[in-house]
Protein backbone atom coordinates (compact mmCIF):
# COMPACT_ATOMS: atom_id res chain seq x y z
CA UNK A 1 10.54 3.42 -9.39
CA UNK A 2 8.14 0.93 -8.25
CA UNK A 3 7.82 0.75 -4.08
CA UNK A 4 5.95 -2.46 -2.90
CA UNK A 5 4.11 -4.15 0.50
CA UNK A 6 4.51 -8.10 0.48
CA UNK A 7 1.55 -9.24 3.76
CA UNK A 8 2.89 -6.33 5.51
CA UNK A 9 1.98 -6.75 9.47
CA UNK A 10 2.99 -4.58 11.83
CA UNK A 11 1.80 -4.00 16.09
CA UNK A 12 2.47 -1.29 18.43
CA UNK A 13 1.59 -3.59 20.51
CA UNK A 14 1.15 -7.55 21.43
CA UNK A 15 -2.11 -9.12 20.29
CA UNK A 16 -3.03 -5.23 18.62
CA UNK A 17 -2.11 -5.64 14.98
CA UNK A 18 -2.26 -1.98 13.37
CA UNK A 19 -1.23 -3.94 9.99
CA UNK A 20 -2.96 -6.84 9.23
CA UNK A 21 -1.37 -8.65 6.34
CA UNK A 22 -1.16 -5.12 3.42
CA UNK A 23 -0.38 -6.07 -0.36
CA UNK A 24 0.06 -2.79 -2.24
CA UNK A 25 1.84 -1.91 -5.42
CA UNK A 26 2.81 2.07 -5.71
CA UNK A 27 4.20 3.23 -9.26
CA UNK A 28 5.14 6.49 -10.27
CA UNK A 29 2.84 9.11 -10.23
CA UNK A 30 0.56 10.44 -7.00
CA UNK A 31 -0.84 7.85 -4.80
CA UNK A 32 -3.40 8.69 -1.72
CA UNK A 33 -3.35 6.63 0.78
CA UNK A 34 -7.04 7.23 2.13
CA UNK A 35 -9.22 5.29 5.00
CA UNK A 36 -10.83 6.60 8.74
CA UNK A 37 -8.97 7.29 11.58
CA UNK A 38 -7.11 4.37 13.02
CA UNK A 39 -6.73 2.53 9.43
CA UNK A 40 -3.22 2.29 9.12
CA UNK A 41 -2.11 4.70 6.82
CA UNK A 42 0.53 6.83 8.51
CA UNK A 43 1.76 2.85 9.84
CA UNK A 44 2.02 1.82 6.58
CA UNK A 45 3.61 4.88 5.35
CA UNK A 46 6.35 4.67 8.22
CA UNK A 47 6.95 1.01 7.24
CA UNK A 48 7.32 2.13 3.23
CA UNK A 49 9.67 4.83 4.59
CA UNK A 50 11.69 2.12 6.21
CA UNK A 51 11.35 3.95 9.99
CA UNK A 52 9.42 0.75 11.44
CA UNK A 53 10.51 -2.99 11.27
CA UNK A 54 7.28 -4.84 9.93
CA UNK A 55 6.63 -8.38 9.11
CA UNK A 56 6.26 -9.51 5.42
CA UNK A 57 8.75 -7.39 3.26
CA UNK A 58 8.76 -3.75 1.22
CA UNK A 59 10.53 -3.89 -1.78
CA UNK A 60 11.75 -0.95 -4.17
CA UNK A 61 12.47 -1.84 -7.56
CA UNK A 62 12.14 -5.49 -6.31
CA UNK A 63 15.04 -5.03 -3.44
CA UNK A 64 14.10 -5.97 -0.30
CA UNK A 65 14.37 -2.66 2.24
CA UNK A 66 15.30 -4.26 5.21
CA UNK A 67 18.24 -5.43 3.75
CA UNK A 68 19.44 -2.00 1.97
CA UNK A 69 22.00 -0.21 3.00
CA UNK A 70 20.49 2.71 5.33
CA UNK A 71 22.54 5.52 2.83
CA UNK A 72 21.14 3.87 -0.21
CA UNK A 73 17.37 3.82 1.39
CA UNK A 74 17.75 7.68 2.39
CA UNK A 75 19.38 8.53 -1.38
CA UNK A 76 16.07 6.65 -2.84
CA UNK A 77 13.34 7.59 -0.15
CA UNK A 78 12.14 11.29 1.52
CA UNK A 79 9.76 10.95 4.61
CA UNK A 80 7.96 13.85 5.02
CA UNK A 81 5.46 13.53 8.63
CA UNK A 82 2.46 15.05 9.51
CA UNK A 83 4.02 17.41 12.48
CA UNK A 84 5.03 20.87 11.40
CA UNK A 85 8.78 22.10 11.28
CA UNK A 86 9.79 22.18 14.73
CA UNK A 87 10.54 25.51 16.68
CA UNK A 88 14.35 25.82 16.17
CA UNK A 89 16.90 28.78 15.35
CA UNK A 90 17.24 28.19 11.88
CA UNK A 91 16.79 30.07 8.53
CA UNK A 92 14.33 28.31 6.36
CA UNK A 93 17.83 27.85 3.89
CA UNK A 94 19.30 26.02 6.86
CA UNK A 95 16.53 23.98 7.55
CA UNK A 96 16.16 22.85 3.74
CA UNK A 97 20.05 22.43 3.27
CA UNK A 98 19.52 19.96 6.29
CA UNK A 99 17.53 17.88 4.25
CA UNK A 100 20.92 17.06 2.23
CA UNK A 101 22.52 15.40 5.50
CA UNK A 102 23.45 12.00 3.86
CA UNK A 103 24.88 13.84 1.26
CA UNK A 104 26.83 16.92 3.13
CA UNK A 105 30.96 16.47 4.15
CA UNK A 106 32.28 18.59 6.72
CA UNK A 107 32.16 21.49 5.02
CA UNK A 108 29.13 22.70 2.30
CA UNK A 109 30.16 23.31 -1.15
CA UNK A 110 29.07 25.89 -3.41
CA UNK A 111 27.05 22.98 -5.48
CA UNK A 112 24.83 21.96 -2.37
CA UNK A 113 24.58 25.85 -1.49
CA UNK A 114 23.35 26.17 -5.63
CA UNK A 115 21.14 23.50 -5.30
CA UNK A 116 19.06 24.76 -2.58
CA UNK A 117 18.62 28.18 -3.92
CA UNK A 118 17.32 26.50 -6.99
CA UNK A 119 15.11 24.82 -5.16
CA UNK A 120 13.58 27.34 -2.60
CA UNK A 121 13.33 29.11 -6.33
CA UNK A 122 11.48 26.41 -7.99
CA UNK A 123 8.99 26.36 -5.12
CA UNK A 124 8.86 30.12 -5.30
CA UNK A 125 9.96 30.59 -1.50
CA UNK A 126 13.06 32.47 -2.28
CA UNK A 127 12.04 35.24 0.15
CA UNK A 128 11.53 33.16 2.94
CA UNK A 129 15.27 32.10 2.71
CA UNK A 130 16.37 34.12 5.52
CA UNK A 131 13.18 33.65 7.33
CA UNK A 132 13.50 31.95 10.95
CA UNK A 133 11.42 28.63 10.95
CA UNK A 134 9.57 29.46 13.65
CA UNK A 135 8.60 32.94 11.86
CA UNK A 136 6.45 30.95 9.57
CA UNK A 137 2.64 30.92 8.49
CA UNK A 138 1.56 27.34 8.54
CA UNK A 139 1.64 27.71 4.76
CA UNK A 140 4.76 28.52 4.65
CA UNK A 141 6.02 26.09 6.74
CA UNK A 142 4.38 23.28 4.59
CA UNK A 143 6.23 24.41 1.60
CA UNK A 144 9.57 24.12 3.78
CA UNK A 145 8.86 21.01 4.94
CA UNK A 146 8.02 19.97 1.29
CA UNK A 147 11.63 21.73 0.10
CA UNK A 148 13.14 19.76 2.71
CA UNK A 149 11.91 16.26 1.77
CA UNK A 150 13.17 17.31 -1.90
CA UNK A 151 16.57 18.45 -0.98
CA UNK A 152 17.18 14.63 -1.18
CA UNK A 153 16.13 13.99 -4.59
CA UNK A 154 14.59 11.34 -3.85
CA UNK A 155 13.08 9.01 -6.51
CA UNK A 156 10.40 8.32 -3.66
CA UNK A 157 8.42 10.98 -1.73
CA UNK A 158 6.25 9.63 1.17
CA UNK A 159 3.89 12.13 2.59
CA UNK A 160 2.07 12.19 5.40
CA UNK A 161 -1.11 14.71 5.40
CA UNK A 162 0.24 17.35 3.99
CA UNK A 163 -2.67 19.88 3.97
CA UNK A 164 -3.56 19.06 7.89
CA UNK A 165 -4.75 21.85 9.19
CA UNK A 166 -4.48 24.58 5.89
CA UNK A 167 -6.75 26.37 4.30
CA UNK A 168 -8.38 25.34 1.08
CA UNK A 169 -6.17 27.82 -1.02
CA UNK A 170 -2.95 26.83 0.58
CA UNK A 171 -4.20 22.79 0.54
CA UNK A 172 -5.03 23.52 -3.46
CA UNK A 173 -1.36 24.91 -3.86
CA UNK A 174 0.17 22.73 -2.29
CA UNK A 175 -1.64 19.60 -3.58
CA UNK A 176 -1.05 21.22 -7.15
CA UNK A 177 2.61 21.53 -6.60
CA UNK A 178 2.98 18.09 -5.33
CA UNK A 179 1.35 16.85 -8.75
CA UNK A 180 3.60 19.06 -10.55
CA UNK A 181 6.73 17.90 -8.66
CA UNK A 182 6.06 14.22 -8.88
CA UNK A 183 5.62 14.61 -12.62
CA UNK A 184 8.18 16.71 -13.86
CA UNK A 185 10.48 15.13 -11.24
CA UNK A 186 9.24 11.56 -12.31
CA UNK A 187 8.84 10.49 -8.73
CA UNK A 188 6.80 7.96 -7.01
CA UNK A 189 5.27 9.80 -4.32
CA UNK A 190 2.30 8.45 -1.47
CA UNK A 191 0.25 10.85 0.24
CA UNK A 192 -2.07 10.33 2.97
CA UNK A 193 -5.16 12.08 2.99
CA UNK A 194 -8.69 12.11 4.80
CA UNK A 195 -10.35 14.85 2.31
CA UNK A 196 -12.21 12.44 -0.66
CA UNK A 197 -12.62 15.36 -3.21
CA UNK A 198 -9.25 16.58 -2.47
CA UNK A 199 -8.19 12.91 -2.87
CA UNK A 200 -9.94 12.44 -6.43
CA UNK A 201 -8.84 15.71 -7.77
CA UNK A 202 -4.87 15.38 -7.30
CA UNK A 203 -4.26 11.78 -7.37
CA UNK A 204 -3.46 9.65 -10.01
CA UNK A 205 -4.58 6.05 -7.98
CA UNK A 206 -6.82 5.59 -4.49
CA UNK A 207 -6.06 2.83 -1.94
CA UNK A 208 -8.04 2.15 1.46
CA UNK A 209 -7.18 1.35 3.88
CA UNK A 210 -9.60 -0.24 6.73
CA UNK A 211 -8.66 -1.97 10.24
CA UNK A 212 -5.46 -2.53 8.80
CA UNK A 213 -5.87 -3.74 5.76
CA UNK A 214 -6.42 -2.62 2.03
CA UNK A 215 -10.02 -2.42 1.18
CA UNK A 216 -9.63 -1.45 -2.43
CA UNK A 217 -7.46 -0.10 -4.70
CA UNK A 218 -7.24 1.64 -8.30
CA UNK A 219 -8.17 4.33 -10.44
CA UNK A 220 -10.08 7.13 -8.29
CA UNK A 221 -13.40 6.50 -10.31
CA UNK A 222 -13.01 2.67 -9.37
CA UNK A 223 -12.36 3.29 -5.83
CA UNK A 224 -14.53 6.22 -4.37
CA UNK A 225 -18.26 4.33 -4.90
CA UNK A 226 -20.88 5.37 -2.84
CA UNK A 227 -21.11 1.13 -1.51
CA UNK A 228 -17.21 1.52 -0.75
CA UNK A 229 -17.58 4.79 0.96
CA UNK A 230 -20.60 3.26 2.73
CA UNK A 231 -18.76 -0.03 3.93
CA UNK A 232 -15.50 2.12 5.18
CA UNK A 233 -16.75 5.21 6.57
CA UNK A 234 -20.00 4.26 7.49
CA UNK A 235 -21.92 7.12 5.75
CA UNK A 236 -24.32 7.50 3.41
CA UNK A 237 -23.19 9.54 0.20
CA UNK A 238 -23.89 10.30 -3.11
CA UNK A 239 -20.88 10.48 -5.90
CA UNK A 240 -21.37 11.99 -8.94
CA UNK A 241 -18.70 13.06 -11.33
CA UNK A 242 -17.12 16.72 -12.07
CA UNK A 243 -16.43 18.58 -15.27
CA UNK A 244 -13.48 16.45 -15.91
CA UNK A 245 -15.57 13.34 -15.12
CA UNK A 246 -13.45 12.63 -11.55
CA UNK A 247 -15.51 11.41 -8.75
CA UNK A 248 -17.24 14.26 -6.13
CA UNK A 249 -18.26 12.73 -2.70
CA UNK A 250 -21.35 14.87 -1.06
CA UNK A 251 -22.32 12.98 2.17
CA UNK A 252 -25.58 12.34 3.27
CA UNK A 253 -25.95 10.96 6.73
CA UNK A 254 -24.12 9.00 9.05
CA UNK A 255 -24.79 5.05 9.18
């Protein structure tokens, strides 16, 4: 499934455009949205997600969003934000059946009840079942918030900074899984990042995003140049390429 920006604007406020105008084409596969801070991204992944009304058009599959039905939209799309699972007294099971609200009656058959054991299994978070969200590790609360977002089964995932704040073995699993989801899942899924390497190493296509606008966007040896990093993040670095030939970032100095 193909998810699309047609000269995408959007303000918070008057005469303080935050979206200046975006053309972007996301296909199936991992996409990273990447840029510095006050770019865009989590905008622009809001206005994919269909929680903001921009200018210009999104289009899945070549249907404009705005004019989807909201059930359809949430079948098709998972938002997943930046802000940890809040503090509530639910079981982690609870918390991920929740994320099959569209799709619940007033009562929850044994299918929907199946389908999230299989999935707390698949991510290999069984144990934390019976957990109490607020018990968690922010790990562990990641990989709810990820089982949540799937309980949809969405054909979209939209994800925003997933590894804030985690340590480089949890951001490696998780990253990992997110590949592995996407692909066996056949999803389109959008991830904003700020770590370059990280960025490289787990997505299939790059696109920066600067003052609101795309800078660039491609394959992530096409993208992460040390003139591109240079003109976006203002700092001098040197890119070379890793075992498997994907791009490394070391920076220098500040510009």
């Amino acid at each position: 499934m193909n998810l699309a920006a047609r000269s995408l604007t959007f303000s918070y406020r008057p005469a303080e455009p935050v979206l200046r105008g975006v053309d972007l084409e996301i296909g199936p596969g991992v996409t990273a949205l990447i840029g510095p801070n006050a770019a865009g991204k989590s905008t622009l992944l809001k206005c994919l997600a269909g929680l903001l009304h921009p200018g210009g058009c999104v289009l899945l599959d070549g249907q404009d969003l705005a004019r989807m039905p909201r059930a359809r939209r949430c079948e098709r799309i998972s938002f997943m934000p930046q802000q940890p699972l809040p503090p509530a007294a639910l079981s982690v099971f609870e918390t991920v059946l929740l994320g099959r609200l569209d799709r619940l009656g007033w009562r929850v058959d044994d299918a929907d009840v199946a389908f999230v054991r299989g999935l707390l299994a698949e991510l290999d978070i069984s144990g934390l079942a019976d957990r109490g969200v607020g018990e968690l590790s922010g790990g562990q609360a990641q990989m709810v918030a990820i089982a949540q977002a799937l309980a949809r089964e969405p054909a979209v995932l939209l994800m925003d900074e997933p590894i804030s704040n985690l340590d480089l073995q949890h951001a490696f699993q998780i990253l990992q899984l997110i590949r592995e989801l996407t692909a066996r899942r056949g999803m389109t899924t959008a991830v904003v990042m700020h770590d370059l390497n990280m960025a490289a190493r787990f997505a299939d296509r790059l696109c920066v995003l600067s003052d609101g606008c795309v800078r660039i966007a491609g394959l992530p040896g096409e993208v992460l140049t040390e003139r591109t990093i240079a003109d976006v993040y203002r700092v001098r670095a040197r890119v070379s390429a890793d075992e498997q030939g994907r791009p490394h970032v070391t920076p220098l100095d500040a510009l």
